[in-house]
N, C-alpha and C. Protein backbone atom coordinates (compact mmCIF):
# COMPACT_ATOMS: atom_id res chain seq x y z
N UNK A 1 206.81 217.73 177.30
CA UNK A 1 207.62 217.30 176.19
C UNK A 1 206.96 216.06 175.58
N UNK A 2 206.38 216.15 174.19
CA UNK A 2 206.54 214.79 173.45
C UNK A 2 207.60 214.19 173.13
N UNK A 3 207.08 212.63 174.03
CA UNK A 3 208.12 211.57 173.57
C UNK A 3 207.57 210.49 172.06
N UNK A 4 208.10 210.68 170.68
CA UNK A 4 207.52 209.79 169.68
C UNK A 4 207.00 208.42 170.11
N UNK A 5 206.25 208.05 169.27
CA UNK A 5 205.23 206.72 169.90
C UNK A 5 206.12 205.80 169.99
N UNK A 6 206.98 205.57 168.57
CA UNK A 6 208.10 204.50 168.65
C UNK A 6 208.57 204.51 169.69
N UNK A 7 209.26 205.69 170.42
CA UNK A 7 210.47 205.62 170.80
C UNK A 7 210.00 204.88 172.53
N UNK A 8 208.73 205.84 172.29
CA UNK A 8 207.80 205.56 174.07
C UNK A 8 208.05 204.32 174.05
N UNK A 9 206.97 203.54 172.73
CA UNK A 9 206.67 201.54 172.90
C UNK A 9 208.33 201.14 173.16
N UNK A 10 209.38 201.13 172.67
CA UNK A 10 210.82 200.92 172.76
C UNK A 10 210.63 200.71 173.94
N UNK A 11 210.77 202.08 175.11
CA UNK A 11 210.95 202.45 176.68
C UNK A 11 210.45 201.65 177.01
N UNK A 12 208.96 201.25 176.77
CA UNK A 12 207.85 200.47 177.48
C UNK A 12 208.27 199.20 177.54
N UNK A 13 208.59 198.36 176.50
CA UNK A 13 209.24 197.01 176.58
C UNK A 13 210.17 196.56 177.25
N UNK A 14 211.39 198.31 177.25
CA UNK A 14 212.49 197.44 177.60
C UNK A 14 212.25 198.07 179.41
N UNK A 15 211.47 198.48 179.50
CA UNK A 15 210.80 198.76 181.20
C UNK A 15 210.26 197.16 181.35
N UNK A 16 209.08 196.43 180.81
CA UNK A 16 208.87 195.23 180.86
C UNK A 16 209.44 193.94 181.07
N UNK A 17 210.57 194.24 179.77
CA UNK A 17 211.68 192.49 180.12
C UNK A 17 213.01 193.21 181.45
N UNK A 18 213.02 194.41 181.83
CA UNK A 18 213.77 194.59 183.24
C UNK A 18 212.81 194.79 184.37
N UNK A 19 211.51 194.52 184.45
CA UNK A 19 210.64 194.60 185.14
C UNK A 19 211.22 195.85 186.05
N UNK A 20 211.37 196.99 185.28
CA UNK A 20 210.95 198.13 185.92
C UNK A 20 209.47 198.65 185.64
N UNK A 21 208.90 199.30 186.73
CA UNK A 21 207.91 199.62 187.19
C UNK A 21 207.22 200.86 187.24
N UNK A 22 208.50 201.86 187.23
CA UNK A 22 207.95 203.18 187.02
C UNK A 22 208.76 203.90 186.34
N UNK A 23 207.75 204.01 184.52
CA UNK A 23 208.31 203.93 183.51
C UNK A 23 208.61 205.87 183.77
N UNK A 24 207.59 206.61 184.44
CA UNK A 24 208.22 208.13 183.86
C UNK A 24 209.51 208.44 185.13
N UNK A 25 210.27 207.81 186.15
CA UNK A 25 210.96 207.99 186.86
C UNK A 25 212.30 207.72 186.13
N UNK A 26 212.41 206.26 185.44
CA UNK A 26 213.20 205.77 184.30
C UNK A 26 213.34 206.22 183.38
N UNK A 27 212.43 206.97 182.62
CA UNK A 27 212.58 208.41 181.59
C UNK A 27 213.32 209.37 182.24
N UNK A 28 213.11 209.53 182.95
CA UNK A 28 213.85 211.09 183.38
C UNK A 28 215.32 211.15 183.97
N UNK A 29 215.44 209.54 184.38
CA UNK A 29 217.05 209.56 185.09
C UNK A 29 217.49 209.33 183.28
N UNK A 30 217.32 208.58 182.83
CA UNK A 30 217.72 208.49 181.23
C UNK A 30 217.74 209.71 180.76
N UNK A 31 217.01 210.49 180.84
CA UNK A 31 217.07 212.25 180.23
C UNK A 31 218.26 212.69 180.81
N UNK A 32 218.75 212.92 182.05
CA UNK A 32 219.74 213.20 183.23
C UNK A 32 220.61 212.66 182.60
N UNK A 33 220.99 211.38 182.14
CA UNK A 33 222.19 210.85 181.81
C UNK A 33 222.65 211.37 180.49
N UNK A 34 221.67 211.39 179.99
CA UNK A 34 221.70 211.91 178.42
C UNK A 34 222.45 213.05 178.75
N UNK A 35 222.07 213.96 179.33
CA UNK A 35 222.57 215.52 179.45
C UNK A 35 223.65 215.81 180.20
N UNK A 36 223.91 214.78 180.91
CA UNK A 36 225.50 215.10 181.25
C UNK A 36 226.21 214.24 180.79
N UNK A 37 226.42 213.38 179.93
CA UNK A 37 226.75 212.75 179.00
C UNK A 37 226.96 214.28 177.74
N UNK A 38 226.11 215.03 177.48
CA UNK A 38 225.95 216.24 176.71
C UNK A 38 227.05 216.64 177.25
N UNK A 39 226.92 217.13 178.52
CA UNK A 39 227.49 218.36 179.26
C UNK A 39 229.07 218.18 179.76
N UNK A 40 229.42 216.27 179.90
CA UNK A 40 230.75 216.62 180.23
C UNK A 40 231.54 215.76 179.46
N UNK A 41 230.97 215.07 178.55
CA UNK A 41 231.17 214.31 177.47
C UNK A 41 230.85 213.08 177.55
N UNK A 42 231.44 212.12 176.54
CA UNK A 42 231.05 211.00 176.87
C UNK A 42 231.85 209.57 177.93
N UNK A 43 232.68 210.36 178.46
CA UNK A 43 233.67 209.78 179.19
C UNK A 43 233.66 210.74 180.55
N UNK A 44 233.31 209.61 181.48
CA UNK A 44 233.04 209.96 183.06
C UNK A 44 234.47 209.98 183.61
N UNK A 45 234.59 210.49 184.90
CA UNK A 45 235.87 210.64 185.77
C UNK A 45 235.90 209.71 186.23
N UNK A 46 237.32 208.81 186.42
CA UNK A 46 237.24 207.51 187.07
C UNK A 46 237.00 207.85 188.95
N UNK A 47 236.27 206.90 189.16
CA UNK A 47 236.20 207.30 191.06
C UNK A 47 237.35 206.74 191.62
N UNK A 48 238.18 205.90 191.18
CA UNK A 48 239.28 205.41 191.32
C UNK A 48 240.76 206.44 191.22
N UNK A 49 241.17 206.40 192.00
CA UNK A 49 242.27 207.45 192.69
C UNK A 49 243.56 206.68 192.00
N UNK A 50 243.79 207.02 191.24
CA UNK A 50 245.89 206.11 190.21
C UNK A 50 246.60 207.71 190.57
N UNK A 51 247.37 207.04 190.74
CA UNK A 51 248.87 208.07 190.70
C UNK A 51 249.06 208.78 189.60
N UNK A 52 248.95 209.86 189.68
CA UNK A 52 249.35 210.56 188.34
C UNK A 52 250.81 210.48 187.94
N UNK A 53 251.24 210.23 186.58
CA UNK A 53 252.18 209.96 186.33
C UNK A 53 252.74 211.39 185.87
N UNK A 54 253.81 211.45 186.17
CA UNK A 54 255.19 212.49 186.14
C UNK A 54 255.92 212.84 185.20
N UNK A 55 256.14 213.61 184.47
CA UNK A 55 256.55 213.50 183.31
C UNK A 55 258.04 214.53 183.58
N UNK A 56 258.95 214.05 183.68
CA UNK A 56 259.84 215.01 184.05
C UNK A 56 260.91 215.41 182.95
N UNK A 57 261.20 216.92 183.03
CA UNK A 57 262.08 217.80 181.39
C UNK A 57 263.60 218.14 182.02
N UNK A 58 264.17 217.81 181.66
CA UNK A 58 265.38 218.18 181.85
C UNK A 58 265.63 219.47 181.83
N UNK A 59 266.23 220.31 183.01
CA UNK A 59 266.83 221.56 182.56
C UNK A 59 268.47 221.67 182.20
N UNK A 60 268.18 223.06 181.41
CA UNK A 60 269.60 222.97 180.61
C UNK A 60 269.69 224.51 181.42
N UNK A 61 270.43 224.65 182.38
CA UNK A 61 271.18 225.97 182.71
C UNK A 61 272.25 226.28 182.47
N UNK A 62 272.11 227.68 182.11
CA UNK A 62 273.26 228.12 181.50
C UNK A 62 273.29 229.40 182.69
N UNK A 63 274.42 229.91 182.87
CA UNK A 63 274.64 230.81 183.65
C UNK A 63 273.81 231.80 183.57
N UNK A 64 273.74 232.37 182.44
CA UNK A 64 272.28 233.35 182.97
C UNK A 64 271.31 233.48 182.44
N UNK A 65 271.01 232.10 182.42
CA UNK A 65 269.33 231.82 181.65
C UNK A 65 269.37 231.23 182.89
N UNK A 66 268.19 230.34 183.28
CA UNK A 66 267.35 229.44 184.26
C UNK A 66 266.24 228.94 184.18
N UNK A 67 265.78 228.14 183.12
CA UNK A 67 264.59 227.49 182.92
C UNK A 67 263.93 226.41 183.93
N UNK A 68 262.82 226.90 184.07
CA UNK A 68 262.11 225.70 185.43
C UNK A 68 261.42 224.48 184.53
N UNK A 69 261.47 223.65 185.46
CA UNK A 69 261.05 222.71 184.66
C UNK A 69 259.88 222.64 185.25
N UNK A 70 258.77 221.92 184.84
CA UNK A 70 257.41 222.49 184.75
C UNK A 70 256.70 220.49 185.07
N UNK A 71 256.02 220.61 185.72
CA UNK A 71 255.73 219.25 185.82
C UNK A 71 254.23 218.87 185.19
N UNK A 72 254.34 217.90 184.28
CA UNK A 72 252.75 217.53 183.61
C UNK A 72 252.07 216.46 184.21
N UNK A 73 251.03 216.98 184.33
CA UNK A 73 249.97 215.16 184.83
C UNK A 73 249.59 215.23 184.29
N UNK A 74 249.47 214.04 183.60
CA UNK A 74 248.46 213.38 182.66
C UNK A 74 247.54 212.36 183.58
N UNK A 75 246.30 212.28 183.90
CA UNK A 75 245.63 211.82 184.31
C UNK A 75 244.92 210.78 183.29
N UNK A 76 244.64 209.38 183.57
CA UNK A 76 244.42 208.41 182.77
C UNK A 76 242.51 208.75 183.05
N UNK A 77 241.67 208.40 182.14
CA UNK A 77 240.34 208.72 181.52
C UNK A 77 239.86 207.12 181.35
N UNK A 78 238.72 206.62 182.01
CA UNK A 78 238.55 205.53 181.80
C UNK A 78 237.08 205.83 181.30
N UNK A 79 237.07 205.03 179.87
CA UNK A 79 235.65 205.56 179.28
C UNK A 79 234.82 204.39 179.41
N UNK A 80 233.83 204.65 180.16
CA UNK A 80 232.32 203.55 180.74
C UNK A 80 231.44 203.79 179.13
N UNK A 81 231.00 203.03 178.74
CA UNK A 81 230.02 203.04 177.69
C UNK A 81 228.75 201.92 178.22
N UNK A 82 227.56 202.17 178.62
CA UNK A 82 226.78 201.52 178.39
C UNK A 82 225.81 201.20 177.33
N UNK A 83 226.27 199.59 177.17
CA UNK A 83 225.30 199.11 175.79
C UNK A 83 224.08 198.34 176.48
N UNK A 84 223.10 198.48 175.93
CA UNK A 84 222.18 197.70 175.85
C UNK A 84 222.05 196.47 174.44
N UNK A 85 221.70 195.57 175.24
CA UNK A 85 222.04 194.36 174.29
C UNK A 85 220.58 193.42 174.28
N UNK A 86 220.15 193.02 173.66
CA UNK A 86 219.18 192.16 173.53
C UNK A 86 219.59 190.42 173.47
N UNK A 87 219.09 189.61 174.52
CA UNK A 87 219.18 188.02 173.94
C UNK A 87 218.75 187.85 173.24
N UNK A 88 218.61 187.69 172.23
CA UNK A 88 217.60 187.03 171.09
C UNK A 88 216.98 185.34 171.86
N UNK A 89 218.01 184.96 172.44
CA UNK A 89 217.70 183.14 172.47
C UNK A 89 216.58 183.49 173.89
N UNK A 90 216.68 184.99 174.64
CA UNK A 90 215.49 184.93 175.91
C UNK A 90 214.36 185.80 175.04
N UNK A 91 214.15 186.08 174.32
CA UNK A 91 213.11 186.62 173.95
C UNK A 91 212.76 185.57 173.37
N UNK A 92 212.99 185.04 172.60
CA UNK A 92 212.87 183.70 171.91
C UNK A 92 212.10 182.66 172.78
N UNK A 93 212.65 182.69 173.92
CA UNK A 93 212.20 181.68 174.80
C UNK A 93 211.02 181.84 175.76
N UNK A 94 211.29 183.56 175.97
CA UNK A 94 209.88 183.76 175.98
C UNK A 94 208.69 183.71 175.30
N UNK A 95 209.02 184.18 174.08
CA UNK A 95 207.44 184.00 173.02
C UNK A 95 206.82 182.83 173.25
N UNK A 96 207.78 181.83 172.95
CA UNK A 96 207.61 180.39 172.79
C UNK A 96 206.63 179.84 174.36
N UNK A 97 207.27 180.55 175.04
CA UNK A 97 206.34 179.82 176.27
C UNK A 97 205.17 180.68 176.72
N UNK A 98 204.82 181.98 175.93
CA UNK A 98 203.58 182.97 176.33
C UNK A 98 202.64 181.99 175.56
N UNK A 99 203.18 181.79 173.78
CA UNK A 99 202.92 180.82 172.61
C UNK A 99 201.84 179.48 173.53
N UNK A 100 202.88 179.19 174.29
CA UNK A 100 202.46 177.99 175.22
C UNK A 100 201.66 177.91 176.49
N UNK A 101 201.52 178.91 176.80
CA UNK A 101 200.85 179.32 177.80
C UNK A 101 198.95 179.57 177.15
N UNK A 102 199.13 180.34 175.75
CA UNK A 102 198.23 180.65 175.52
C UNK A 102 197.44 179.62 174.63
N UNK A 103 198.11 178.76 174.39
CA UNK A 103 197.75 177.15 174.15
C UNK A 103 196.72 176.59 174.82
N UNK A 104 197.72 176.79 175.70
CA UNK A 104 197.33 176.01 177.30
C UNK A 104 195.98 176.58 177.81
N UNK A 105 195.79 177.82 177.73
CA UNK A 105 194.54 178.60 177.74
C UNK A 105 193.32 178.28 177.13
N UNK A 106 193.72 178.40 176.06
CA UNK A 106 192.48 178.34 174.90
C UNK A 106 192.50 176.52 175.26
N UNK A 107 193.05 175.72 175.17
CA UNK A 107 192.45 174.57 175.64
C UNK A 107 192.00 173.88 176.51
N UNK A 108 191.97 174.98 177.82
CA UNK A 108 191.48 174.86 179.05
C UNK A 108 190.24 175.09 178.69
N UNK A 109 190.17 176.26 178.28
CA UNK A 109 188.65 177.36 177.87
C UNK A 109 187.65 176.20 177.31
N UNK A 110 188.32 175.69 175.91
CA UNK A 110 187.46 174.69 175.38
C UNK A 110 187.21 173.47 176.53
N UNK A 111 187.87 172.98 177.64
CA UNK A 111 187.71 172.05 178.31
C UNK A 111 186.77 172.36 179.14
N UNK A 112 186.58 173.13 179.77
CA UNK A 112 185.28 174.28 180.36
C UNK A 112 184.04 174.35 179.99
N UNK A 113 184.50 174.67 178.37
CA UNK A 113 183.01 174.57 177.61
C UNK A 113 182.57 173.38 178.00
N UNK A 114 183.44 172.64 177.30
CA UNK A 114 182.84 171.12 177.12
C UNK A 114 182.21 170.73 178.28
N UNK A 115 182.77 170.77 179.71
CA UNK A 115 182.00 170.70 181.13
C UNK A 115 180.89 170.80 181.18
N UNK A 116 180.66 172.38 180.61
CA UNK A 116 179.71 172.98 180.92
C UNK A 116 178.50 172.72 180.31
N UNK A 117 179.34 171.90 178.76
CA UNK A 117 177.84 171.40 177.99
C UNK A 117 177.38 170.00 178.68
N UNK A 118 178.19 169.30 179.21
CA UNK A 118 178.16 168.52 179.87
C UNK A 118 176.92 168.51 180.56
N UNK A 119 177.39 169.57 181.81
CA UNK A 119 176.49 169.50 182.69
C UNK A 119 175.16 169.82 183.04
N UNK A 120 175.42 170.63 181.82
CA UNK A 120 173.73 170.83 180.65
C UNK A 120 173.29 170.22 180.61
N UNK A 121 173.68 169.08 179.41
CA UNK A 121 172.95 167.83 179.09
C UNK A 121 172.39 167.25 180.63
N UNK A 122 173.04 166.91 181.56
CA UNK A 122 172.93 165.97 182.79
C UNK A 122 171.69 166.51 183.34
N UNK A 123 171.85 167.91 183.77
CA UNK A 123 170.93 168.69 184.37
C UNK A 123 169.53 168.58 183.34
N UNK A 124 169.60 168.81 182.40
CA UNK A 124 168.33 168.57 181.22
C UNK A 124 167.43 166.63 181.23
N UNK A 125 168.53 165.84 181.12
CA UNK A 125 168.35 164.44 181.05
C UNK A 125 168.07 163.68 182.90
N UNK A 126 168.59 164.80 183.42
CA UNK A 126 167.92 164.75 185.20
C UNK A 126 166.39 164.85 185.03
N UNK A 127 166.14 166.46 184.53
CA UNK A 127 164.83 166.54 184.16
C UNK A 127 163.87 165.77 183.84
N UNK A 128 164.46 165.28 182.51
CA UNK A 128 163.25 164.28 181.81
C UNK A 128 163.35 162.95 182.60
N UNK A 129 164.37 162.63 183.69
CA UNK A 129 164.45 160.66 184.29
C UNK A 129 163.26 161.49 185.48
N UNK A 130 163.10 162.69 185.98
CA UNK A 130 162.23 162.75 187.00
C UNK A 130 160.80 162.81 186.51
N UNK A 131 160.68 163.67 185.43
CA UNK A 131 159.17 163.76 184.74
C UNK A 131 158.89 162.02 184.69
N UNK A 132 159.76 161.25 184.27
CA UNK A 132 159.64 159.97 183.73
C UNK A 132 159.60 159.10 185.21
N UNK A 133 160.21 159.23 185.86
CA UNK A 133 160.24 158.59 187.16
C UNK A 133 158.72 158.91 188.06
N UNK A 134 158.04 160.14 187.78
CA UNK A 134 156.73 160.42 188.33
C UNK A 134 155.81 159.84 188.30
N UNK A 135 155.83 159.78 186.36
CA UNK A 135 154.91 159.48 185.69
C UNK A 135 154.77 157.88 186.52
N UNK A 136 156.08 157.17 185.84
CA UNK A 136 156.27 156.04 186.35
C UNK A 136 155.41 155.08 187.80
N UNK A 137 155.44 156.31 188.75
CA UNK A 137 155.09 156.88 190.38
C UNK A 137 153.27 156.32 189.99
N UNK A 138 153.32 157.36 189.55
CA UNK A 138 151.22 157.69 189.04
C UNK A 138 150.80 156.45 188.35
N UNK A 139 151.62 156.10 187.57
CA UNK A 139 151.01 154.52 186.88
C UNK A 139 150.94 153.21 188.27
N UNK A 140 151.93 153.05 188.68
CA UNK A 140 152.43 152.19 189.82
C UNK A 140 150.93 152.32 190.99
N UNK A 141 151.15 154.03 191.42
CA UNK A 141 149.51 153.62 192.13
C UNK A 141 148.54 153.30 191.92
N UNK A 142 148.08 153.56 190.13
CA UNK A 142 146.85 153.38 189.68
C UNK A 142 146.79 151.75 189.47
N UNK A 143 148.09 150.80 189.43
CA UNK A 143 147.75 149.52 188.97
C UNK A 143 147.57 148.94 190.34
N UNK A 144 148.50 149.44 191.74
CA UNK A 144 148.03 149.02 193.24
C UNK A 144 146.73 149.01 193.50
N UNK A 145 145.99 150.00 193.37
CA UNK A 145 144.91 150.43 193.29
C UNK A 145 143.89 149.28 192.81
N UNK A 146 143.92 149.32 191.16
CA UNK A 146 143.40 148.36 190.14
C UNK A 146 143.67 146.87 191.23
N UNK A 147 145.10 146.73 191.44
CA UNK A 147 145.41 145.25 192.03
C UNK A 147 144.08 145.23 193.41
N UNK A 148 144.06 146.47 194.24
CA UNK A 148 143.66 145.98 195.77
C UNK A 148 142.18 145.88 194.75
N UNK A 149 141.80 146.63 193.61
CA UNK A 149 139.74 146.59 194.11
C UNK A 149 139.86 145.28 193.31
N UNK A 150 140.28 144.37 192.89
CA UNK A 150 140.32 143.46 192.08
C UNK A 150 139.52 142.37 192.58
N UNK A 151 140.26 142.13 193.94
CA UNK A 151 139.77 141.13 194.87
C UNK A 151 138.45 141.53 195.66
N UNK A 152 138.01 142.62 195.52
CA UNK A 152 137.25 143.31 196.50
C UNK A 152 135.67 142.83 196.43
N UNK A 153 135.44 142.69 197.22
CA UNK A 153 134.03 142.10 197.29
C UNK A 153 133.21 142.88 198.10
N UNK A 154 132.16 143.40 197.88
CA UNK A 154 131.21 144.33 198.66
C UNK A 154 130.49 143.51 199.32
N UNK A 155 130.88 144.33 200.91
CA UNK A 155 129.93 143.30 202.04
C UNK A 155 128.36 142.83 202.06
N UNK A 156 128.01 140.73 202.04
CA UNK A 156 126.74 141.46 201.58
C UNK A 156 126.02 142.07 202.75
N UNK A 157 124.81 142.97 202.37
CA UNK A 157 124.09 142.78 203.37
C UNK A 157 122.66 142.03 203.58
N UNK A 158 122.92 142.21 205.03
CA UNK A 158 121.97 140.87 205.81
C UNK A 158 120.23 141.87 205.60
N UNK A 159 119.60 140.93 204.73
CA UNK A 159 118.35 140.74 204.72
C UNK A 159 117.52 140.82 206.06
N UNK A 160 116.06 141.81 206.13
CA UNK A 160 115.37 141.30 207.41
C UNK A 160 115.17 139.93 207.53
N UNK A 161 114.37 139.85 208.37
CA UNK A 161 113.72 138.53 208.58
C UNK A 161 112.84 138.09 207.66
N UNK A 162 112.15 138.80 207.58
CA UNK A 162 110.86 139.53 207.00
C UNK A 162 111.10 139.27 205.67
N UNK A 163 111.88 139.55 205.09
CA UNK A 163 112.24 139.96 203.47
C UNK A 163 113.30 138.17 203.08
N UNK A 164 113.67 137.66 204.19
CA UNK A 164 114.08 136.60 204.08
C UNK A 164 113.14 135.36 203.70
N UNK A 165 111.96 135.11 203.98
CA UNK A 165 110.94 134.16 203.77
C UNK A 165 110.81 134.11 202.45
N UNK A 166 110.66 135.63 202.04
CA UNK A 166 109.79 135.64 200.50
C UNK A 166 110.77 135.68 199.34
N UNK A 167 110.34 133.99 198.35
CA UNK A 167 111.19 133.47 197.65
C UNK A 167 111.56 134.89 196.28
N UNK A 168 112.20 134.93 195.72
CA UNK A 168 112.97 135.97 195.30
C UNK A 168 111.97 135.94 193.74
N UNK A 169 111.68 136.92 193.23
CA UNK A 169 110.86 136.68 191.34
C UNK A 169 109.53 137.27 191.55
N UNK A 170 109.20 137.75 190.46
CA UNK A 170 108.19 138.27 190.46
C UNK A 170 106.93 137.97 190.43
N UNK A 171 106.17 136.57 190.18
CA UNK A 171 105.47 135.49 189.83
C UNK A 171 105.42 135.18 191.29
N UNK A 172 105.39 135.71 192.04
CA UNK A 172 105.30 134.68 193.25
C UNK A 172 104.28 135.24 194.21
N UNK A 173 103.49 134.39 194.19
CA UNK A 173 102.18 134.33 195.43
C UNK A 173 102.31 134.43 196.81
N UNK A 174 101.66 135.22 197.47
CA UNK A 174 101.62 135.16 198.69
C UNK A 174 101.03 134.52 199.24
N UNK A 175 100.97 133.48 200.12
CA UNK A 175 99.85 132.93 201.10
C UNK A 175 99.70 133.76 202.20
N UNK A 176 98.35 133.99 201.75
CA UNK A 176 97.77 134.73 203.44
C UNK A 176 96.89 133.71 203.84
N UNK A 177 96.93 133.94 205.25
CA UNK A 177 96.10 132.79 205.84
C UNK A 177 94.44 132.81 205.81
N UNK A 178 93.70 131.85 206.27
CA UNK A 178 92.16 131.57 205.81
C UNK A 178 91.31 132.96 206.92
N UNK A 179 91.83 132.79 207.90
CA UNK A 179 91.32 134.21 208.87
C UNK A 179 91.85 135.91 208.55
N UNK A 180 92.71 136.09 207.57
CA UNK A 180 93.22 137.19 206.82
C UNK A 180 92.76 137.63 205.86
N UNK A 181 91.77 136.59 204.92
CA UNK A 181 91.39 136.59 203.97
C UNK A 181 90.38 137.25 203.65
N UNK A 182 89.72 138.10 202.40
CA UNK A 182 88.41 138.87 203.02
C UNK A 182 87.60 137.59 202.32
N UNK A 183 86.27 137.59 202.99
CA UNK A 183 85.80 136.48 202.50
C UNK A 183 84.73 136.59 201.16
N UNK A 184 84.61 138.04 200.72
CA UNK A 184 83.72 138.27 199.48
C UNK A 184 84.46 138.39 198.59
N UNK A 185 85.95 138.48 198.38
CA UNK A 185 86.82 138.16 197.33
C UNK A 185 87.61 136.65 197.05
N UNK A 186 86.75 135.45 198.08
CA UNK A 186 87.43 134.50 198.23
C UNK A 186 87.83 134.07 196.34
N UNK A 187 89.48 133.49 196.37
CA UNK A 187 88.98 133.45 195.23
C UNK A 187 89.45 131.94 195.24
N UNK A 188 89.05 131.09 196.20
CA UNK A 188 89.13 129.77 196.51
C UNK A 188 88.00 128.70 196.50
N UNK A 189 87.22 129.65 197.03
CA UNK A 189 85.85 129.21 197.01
C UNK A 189 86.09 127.99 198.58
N UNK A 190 86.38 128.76 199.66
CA UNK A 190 86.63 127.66 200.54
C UNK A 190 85.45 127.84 201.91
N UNK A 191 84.94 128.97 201.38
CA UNK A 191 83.61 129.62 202.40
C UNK A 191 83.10 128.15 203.10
């Protein structure tokens, strides 16, 4: 059986604000009611047990007539009508606080973002204080460095013996002695 779309979304809502749960079980006792509501009208039998009231006729006898008197119940009919009614002031009060809820949402969301750009930036500006802090690192050793050879003096070294006598320049004569000397190159003339 099609149920119209309207009539379904209707069901669906009012399944929602009674937080019923199982909307085709709730269709079908509603169908049930509907149809014996059809079937025995719109007024149920009271379950409540009243005294039927008595309605009593006078007889008129005459010698040879004899009318019985006949007894009526009228049974009293108590008619149940269920309405469905809407609060307006709880629906009302709901919107208003979904309204508020979803406020509350979307300005969380944006508070999130914002975190998140946050922690962007931090994580990015971490980056560049470490590139910068390295660099920083590499300069610092190269001026330790610069500082220790500054003072630095290369050990001298120790001269032979040998190489110690002979005065330092290029102009400079050797004395060899008179028995070292060859004597056909004297150039002393000391023969």
């Amino acid at each position: 059986m099609d149920v119209p779309n309207n009539l379904y979304d209707e069901i669906k809502k009012y399944c929602r604000l009674n937080d019923i749960t199982d909307l085709n079980t709730f269709m079908l006792n509603c169908l049930q009611q509907g149809f014996n509501v059809e079937k025995y009208g719109p007024t149920p039998f009271s379950t409540k047990e009243k005294e039927p009231e008595i309605v009593e006729k006078e007889i008129i006898k005459e010698v040879e007539k004899i009318v019985e008197v006949e007894k009526i119940v009228e049974i009293p009919v108590e008619k149940i009508v269920e309405v469905v009614t809407t609060d307006n002031e709880l629906i009302d009060k709901l919107k208003r606080e979904v309204n508020d809820l979803n406020e509350k949402y979307t300005d969380l969301e944006s508070k999130l973002k914002k975190e998140k750009e946050k922690v962007k930036e931090l994580s990015n500006s971490d980056q560049e204080t470490m590139v910068k802090l390295k660099k920083e690192i590499e300069n610092l050793k190269i001026e330790l460095e610069l500082e220790k050879n500054r003072h630095y003096e290369r050990p001298k070294k120790e001269m032979p013996k040998d190489e110690q006598r002979k005065p330092l320049g290029k102009n400079v004569i050797n004395w060899v002695p008179k028995s070292d000397r060859d004597v056909k190159n004297d150039l002393y003339d000391e023969n």
